[in-house]
Structures are given as structure tokens and as C-alpha cells.
Protein backbone atom coordinates (compact mmCIF):
# COMPACT_ATOMS: atom_id res chain seq x y z
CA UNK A 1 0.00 0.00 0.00
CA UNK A 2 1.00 3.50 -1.08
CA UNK A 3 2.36 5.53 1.97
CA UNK A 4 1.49 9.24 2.52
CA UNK A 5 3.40 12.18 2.69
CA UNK A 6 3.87 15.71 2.75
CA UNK A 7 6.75 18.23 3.12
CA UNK A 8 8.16 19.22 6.17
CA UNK A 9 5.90 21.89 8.15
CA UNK A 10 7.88 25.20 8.22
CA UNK A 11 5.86 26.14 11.35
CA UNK A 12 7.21 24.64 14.91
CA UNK A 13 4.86 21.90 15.92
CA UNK A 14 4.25 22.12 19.62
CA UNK A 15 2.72 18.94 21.61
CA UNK A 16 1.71 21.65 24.64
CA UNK A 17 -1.95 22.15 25.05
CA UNK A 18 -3.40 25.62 25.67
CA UNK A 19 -4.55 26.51 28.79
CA UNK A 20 -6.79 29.04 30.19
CA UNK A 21 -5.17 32.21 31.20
CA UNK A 22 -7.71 32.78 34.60
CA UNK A 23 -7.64 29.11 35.69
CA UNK A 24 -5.18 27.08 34.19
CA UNK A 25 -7.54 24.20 33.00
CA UNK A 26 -7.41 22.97 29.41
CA UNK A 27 -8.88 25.08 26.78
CA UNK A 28 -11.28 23.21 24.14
CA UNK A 29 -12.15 24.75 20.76
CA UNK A 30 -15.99 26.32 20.89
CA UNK A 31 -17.82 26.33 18.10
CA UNK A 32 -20.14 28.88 19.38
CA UNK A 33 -17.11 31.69 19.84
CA UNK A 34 -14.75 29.75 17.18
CA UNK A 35 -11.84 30.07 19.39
CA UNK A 36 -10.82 28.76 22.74
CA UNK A 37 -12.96 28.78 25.53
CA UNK A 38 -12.36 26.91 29.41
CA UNK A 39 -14.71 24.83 30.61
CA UNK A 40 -15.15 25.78 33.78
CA UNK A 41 -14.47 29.52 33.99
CA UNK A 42 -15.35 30.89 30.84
CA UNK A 43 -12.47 32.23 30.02
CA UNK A 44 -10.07 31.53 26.52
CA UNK A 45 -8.71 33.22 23.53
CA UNK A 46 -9.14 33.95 20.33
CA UNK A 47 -8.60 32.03 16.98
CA UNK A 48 -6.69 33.51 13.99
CA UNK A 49 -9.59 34.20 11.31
CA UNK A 50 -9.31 33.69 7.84
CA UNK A 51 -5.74 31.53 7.81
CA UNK A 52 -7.25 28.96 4.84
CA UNK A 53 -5.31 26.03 4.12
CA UNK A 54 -3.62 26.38 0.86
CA UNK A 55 -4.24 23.93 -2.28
CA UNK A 56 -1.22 21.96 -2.69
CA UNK A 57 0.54 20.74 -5.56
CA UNK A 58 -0.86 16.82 -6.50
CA UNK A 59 3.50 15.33 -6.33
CA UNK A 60 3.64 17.06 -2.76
CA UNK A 61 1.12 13.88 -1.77
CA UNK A 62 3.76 11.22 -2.74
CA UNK A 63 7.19 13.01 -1.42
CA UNK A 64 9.68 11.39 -0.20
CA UNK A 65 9.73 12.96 3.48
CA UNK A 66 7.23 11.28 6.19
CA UNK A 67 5.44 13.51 7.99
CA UNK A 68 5.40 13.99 11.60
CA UNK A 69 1.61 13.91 13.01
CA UNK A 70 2.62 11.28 15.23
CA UNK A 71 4.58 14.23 17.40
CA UNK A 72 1.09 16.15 18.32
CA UNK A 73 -1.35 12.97 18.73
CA UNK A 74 -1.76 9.76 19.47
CA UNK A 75 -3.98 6.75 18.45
CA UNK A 76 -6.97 4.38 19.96
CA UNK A 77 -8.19 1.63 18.81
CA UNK A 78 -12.13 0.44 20.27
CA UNK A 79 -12.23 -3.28 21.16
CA UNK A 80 -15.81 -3.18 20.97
CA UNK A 81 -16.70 -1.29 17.57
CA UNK A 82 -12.73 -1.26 15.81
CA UNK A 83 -13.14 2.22 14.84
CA UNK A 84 -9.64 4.25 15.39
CA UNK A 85 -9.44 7.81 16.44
CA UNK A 86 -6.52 10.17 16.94
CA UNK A 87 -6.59 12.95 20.01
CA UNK A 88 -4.57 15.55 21.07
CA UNK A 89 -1.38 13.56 22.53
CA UNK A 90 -1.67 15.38 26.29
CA UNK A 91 -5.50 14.52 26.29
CA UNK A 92 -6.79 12.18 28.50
CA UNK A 93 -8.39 9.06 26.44
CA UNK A 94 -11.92 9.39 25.45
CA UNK A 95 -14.66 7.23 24.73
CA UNK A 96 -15.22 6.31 21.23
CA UNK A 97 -17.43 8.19 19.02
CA UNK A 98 -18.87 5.66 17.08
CA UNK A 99 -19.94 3.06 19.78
CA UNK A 100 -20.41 5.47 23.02
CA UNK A 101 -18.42 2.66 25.19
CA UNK A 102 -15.14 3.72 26.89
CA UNK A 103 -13.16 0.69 25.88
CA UNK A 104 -10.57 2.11 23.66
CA UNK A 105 -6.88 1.27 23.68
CA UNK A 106 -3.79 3.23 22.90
CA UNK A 107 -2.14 1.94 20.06
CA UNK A 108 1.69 2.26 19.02
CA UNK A 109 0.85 2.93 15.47
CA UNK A 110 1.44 6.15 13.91
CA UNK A 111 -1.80 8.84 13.47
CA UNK A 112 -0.97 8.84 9.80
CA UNK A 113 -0.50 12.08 7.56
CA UNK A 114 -0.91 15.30 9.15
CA UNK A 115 -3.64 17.22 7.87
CA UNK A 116 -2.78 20.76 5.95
CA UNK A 117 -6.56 22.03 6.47
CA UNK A 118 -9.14 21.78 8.55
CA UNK A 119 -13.38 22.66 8.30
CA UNK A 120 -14.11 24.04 12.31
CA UNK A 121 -17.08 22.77 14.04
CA UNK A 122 -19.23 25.76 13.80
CA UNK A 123 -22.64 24.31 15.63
CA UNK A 124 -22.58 23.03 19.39
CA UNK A 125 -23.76 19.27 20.56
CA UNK A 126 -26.96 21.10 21.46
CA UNK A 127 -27.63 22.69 17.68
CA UNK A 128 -26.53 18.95 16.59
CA UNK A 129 -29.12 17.18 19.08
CA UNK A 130 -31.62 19.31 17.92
CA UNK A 131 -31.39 18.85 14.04
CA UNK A 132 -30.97 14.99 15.25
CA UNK A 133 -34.80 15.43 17.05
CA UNK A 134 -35.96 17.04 13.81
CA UNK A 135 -34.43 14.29 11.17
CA UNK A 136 -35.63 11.45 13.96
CA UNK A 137 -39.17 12.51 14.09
CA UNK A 138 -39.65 11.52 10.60
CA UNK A 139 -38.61 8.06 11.08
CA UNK A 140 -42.16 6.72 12.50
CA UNK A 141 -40.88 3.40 12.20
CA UNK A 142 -38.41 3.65 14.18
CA UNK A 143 -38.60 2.74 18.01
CA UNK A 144 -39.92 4.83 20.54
CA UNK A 145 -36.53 5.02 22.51
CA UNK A 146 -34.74 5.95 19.25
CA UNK A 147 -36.13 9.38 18.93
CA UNK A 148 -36.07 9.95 22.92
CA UNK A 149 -32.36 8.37 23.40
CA UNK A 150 -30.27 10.84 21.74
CA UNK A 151 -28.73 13.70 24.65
CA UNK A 152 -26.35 16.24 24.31
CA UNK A 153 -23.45 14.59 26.08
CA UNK A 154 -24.43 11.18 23.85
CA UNK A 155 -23.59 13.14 20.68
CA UNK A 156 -19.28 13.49 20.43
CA UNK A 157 -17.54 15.79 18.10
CA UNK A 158 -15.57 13.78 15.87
CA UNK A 159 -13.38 14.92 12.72
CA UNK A 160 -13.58 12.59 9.40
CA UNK A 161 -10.33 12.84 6.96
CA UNK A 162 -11.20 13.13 3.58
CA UNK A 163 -9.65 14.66 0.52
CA UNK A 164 -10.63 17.81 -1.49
CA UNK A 165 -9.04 17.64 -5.45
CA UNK A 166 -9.13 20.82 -7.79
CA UNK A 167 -8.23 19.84 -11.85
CA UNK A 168 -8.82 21.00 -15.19
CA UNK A 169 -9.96 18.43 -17.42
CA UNK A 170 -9.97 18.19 -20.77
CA UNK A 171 -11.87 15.47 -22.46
CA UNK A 172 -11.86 14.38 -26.56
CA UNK A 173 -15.08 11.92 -27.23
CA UNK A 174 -16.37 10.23 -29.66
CA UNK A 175 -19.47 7.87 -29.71
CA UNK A 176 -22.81 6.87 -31.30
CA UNK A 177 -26.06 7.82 -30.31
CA UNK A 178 -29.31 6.57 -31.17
CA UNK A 179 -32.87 8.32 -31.64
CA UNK A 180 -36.51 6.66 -31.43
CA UNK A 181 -38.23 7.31 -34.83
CA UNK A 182 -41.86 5.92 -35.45
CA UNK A 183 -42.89 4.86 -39.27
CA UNK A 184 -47.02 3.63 -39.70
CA UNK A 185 -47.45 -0.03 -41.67
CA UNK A 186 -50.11 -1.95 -42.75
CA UNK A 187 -49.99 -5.57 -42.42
CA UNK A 188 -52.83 -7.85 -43.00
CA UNK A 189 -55.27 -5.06 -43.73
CA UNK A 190 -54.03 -3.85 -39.82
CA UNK A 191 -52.04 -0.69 -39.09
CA UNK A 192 -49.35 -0.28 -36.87
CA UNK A 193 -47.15 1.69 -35.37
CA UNK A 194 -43.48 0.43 -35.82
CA UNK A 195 -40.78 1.84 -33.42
CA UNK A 196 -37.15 2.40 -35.61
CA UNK A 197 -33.93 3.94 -34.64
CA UNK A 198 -31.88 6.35 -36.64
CA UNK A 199 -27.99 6.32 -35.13
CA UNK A 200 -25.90 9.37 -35.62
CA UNK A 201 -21.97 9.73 -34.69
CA UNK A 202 -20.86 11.91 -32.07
CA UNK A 203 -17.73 13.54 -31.91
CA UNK A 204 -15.79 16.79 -30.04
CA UNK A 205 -13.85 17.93 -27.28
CA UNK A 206 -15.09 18.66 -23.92
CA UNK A 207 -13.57 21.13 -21.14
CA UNK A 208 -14.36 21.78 -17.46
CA UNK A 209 -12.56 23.07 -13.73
CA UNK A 210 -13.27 21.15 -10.69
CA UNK A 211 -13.23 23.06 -7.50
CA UNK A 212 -12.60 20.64 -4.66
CA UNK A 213 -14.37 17.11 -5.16
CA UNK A 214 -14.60 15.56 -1.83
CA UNK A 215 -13.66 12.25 -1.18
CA UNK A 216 -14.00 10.22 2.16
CA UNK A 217 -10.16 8.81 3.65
CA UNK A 218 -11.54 6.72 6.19
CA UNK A 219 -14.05 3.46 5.98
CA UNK A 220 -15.55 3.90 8.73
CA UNK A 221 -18.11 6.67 7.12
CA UNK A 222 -18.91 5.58 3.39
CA UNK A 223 -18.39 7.92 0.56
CA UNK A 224 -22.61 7.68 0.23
CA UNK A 225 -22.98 8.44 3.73
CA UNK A 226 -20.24 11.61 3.59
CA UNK A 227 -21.90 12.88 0.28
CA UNK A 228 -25.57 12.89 2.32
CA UNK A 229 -24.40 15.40 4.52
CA UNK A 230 -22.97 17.52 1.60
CA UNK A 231 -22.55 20.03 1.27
CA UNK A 232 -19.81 20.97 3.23
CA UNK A 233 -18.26 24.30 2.49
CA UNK A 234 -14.27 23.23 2.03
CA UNK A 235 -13.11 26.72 0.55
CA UNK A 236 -13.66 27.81 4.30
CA UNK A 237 -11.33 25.14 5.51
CA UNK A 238 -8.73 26.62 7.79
CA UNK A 239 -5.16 26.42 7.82
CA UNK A 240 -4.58 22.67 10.61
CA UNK A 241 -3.89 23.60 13.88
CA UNK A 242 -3.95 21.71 17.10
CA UNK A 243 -6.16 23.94 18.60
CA UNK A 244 -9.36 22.97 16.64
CA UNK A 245 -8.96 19.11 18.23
CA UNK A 246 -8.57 20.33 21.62
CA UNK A 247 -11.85 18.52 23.29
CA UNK A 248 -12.74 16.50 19.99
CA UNK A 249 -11.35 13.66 18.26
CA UNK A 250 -10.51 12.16 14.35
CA UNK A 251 -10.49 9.23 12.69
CA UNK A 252 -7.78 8.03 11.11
CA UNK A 253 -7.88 7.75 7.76
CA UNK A 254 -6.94 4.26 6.37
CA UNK A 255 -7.17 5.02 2.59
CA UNK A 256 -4.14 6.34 0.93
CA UNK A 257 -3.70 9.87 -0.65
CA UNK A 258 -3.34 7.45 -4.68
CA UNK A 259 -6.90 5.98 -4.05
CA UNK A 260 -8.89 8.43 -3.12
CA UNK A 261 -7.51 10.56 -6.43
CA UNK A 262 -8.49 7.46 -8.34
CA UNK A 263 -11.85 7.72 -6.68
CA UNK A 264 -11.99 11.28 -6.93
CA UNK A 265 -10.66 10.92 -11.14
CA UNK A 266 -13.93 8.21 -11.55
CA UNK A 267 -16.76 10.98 -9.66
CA UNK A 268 -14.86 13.52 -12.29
CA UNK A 269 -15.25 11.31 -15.16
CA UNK A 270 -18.96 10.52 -14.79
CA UNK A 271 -19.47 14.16 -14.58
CA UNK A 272 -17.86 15.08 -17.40
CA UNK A 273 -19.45 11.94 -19.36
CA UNK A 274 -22.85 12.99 -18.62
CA UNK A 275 -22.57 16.99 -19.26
CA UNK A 276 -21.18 15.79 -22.89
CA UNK A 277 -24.14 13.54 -23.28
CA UNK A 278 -26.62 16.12 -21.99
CA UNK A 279 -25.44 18.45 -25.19
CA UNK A 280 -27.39 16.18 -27.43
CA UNK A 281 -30.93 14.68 -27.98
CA UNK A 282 -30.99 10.56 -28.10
CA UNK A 283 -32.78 7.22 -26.39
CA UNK A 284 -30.08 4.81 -26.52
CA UNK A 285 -26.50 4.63 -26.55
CA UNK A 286 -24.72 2.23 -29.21
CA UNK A 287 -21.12 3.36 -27.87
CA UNK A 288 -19.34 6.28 -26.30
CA UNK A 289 -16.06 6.81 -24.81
CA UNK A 290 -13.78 9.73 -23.33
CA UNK A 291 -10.19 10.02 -23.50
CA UNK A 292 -10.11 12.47 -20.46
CA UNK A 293 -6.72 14.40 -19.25
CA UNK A 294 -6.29 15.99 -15.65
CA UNK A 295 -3.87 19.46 -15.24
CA UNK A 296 -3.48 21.68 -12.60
CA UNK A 297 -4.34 18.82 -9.99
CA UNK A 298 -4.14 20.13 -6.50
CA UNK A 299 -5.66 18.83 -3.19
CA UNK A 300 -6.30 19.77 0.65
CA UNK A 301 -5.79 16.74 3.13
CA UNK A 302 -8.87 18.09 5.31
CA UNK A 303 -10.76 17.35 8.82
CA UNK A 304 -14.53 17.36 8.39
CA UNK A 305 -16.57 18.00 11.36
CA UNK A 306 -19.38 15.68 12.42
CA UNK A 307 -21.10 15.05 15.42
CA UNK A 308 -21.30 11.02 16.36
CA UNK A 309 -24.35 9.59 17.51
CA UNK A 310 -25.14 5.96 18.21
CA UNK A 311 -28.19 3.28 19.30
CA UNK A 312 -27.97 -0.01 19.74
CA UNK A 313 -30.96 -1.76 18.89
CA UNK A 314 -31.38 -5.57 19.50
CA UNK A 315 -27.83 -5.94 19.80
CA UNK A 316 -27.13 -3.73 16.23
CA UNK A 317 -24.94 -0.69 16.48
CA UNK A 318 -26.39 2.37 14.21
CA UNK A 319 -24.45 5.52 13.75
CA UNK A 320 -26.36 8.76 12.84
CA UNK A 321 -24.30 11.89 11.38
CA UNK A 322 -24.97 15.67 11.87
CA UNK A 323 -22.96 18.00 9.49
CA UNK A 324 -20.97 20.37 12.04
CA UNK A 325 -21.31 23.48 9.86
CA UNK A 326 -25.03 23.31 8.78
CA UNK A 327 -27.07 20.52 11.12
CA UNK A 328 -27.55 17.76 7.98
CA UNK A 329 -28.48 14.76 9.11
CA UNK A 330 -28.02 11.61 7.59
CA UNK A 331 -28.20 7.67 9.08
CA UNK A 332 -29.73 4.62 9.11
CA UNK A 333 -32.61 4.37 11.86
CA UNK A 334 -33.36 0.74 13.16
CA UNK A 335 -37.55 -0.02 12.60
CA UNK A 336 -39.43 -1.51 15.15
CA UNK A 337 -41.41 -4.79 14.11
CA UNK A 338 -44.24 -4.25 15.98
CA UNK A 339 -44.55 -0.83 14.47
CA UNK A 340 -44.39 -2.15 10.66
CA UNK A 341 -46.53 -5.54 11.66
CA UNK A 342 -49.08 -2.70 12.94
CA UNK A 343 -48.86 -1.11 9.74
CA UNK A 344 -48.90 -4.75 7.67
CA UNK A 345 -51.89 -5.65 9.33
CA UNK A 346 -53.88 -2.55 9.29
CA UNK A 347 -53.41 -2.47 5.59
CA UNK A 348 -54.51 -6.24 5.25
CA UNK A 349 -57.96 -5.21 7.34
CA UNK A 350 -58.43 -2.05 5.56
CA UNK A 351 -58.13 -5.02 1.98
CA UNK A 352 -60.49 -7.82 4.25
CA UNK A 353 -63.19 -4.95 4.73
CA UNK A 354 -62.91 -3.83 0.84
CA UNK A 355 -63.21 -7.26 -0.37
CA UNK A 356 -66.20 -7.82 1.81
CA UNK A 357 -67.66 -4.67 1.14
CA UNK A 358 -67.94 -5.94 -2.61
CA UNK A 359 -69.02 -9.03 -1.56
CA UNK A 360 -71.98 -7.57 0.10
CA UNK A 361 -72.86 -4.97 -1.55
CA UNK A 362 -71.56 -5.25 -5.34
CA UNK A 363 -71.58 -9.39 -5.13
């Protein structure tokens, strides 16, 4: 497997973590102020505004020179769920954001590549509970304790890796497309209506600029799952610092820097292949093809901020997702079976008393 890398941070990377200037406690990154605010006094600082992270060059995500997030964090592994999360590396351990239990385990492995950008949370656990309650009440067939379990301090801040690629792409095509035409013959003395189709060739060249195609680093959260809670605005993403983990957690990705531009190449691709096809009127295609070429390739290695909710439902783990910037939901809710047998049967009585309504009166 392809390792990642980046160039050497010019910056000095500092494993110290900030601490309240009245008190002395740890500071944790507030959404609500977007800077650093203690826990128990109130009290924090400031965040530098409007430091984005910078695109960087596609060949700067193979060099040669290992990078050194491993010096500000540290790794756990849950025994119960597997997933892996990185914290701040003088943090205490946390419980684990995907499964709620506290049985996570420091691991000796390396955090993996050190992110040049990061999206801040900018809504609290409480905005996220509350866009939970709103997306929950729409599952009816869920269980009762679904919509009733989810609290504030269930719901845990968690980071996702993913990958942002800009390109031009320029795309020479060539195909051939079909179009329904309908001719009227008369056969035995019948007419009819005979569908034909006339094929034409297709031929051209095709540009476009793609402005930071997101794709998932970790498989944990699926690519569907990550594109459900879209949009995410990644042009906002600030410049990484330590200071926006302080209280929250990531995952660590486990899909290298190569695959996720192949992935991020094939969503291109299918774009590009259907904006082309869009330019002209047909029902079928006979053939069609694309030789497509990617310049100016750049990427962000970016943290995306979710909020982590779980249920366990007949021993079934199900993770629910809130967008940290906007409150989009997006999960899979368990259903309860006497809820849908309700439903089942009440449909098969509302059938019964049709059938016999027939019976009696239309028989």
C-alpha cells in the first residue's frame, strides 16, 4: 500500500496544550465563539480568522519525506466497535465516538499524515441534538426510545479525513447515439405503429474546472454516507492547527492519498461523461467513450466535522451523522417490528373490509 506524505511543516509543531489564562484548565475549541474557551471559567482566547489552508501541488502527496503527526497525537483503537481515532497527545483518552463505550486502547501505530486544512465545528452538541430530534421525528418506524435516546453529552464531536481535489480536465469523445423514430405499416389489412432507430456519430472535445471534489479517507463513514451530509463548504477550511482538536477527536484515515484521487478521477469522469451527453438529444446509446486528461491537480488533506451519535438496537450498532457546519443529518434508523406488523396488518384489514364490502354490496 502506497504511503502518505507531505513536506516538512515550516511552522514549529508544539505537543503543549493551551490553557486558560484565569484558571489554568485545558482550553477546548468552541464552536459557538470559534476560538478557545475553558470549561469551567469561561475564560479563553481567540482564533486567527481567515488563515485557509492552501491547495497543494498533486507530487507534494507522494514526497519522499514522512510527515510527523505522530509528534502532536496519538492513536486508539475500540475493542468493541474497531473504529480508530486520533486525540490531542496530552488529552486524556476518550470514549469512542462511534460506539459510546469507553473501551478504547492506545495503540503504538502512527496517526498517519498530518492534515494541511481543517473545516471548524461551527454548531454546538446542542444545535446537533436538535437537528438529530428534527431528522428522527420523521422516522415513524423507528422505536420509541430511538427518537427519545439521543442527549447532548451522547452526541461526540468527531473529525472525518477526507480529501478535497481541484483539476482542469480536458476530455476528446467520440461515440454513437441513437434516436426513437416511429414509421405507420399496414400488415394484413391492420395498421401499426413500428418503433425504428436512426444512429448518428458523435464527436468533439469537452472542457471543465473542478473546485474541490470531496472524497472520504476513512471506511468507517462511506463515501454515500459523507456525500448525504454535503454540502460541506471546504473553501472555508482553515489552515490545521492543534487547537481545533482540543476537546474532539478524528479518525484516522486508512485510505491512501493514490486511491482516493483514483476515486476522486472516476466521480470527475462521470461528470464530465454525462454533461457531454446532456449536449445532445438521443434514447439509446450504441457506444461512447472519453479520452479524459487531468492538469493543474491540486488537493487539501482536510478534517470534516461531524457530530457522532449511536443506538444499539437488538444488539445492532447504528451511527447517525450531523454536518458540524449546517445541522444535515443523515443515518440509518433501526424499525421496530411491531410498528411495521401494525402497519402490515392494518393495511390487510383495511383489503379484508374492501373485499367484503364488494361481496356484500356489489356481489
Amino acid at each position: 500500500m502506497d504511503e502518505l506524505f507531505e513536506e516538512k511543516q515550516e511552522e514549529t509543531t508544539s505537543t503543549e496544550t493551551a490553557k486558560c489564562p484565569s484558571c489554568g484548565a485545558n482550553l477546548v475549541y468552541d464552536p459557538a465563539s470559534r476560538g478557545l474557551k475553558c470549561p469551567y471559567c469561561g475564560d479563553g482566547r481567540k482564533l486567527a480568522e481567515h488563515d485557509y489552508g492552501e491547495e497543494q501541488d498533486l507530487q507534494k502527496l507522494f514526497a519522499a519525506k514522512m510527515n510527523e503527526w505522530q509528534s502532536e497525537t496519538k492513536v486508539f483503537r475500540c475493542t468493541n466497535c474497531g473504529a480508530t481515532t486520533v486525540i490531542s497527545k496530552n488529552e486524556l483518552s476518550k470514549e469512542c465516538a462511534f460506539c459510546g463505550t469507553s473501551n478504547i486502547v492506545e495503540q503504538k501505530e502512527m496517526s498517519g499524515m498530518r492534515p494541511n486544512a481543517v473545516l471548524p465545528f461551527l454548531l454546538t452538541k446542542e444545535n446537533a441534538t436538535e437537528s438529530f430530534k428534527k431528522w428522527a421525528k420523521r422516522k415513524i418506524f423507528a422505536p420509541n426510545g430511538f427518537r427519545k435516546s439521543i442527549l447532548p453529552e451522547k452526541i461526540r464531536g468527531n473529525y472525518s479525513p477526507a480529501f478535497t481535489f481541484d483539476a482542469h480536465a480536458k476530455a476528446t469523445y467520440h461515440g454513437t447515439l441513437g434516436e426513437y423514430y416511429y414509421v405507420t405499416r399496414t400488415v394484413n389489412g391492420k395498421t401499426e405503429s413500428v418503433r425504428m432507430t436512426r444512429y448518428f456519430p458523435i464527436r468533439g472535445e469537452y472542457q471543465t474546472d473542478f473546485d474541490d471534489v470531496l472524497v472520504q479517507a476513512a471506511s468507517n463513514i462511506s463515501q454515500g454516507m459523507l456525500n448525504a451530509l454535503q454540502p460541506f463548504d471546504t473553501n472555508s477550511s482553515q489552515k490545521y492547527s492543534a487547537n481545533y482538536l482540543y476537546g474532539y477527536s478524528a479518525t484516522q484515515h486508512d485510505k491512501t492519498g493514490s486511491e482516493c484521487w483514483e476515486k476522486a478521477k472516476n466521480s470527475m469522469s462521470e461528470t464530465i461523461k454525462g454533461s457531454i451527453l446532456a449536449k445532445y438529444h438521443y434514447d439509446v446509446i450504441a457506444d461512447f467513450s472519453a479520452d479524459i486528461r487531468y492538469t493543474n491537480v491540486t488537493y487539501k488533506y482536510v478534517l470534516i466535522p461531524l457530530y457522532v451519535g449511536n443506538y444499539t438496537f437488538k444488539q445492532k450498532l447504528y451511527n447517525f451523522f450531523v454536518n458540524g457546519r449546517n445541522g444535515k443529518v443523515a443515518g440509518k434508523a433501526p424499525l421496530s417490528a411491531l410498528k411495521v406488523g401494525a402497519l402490515v396488518l392494518g393495511i390487510l384489514a383495511i383489503i379484508a373490509a374492501c373485499i367484503l364490502f364488494y361481496v356484500y354490496y356489489g356481489g
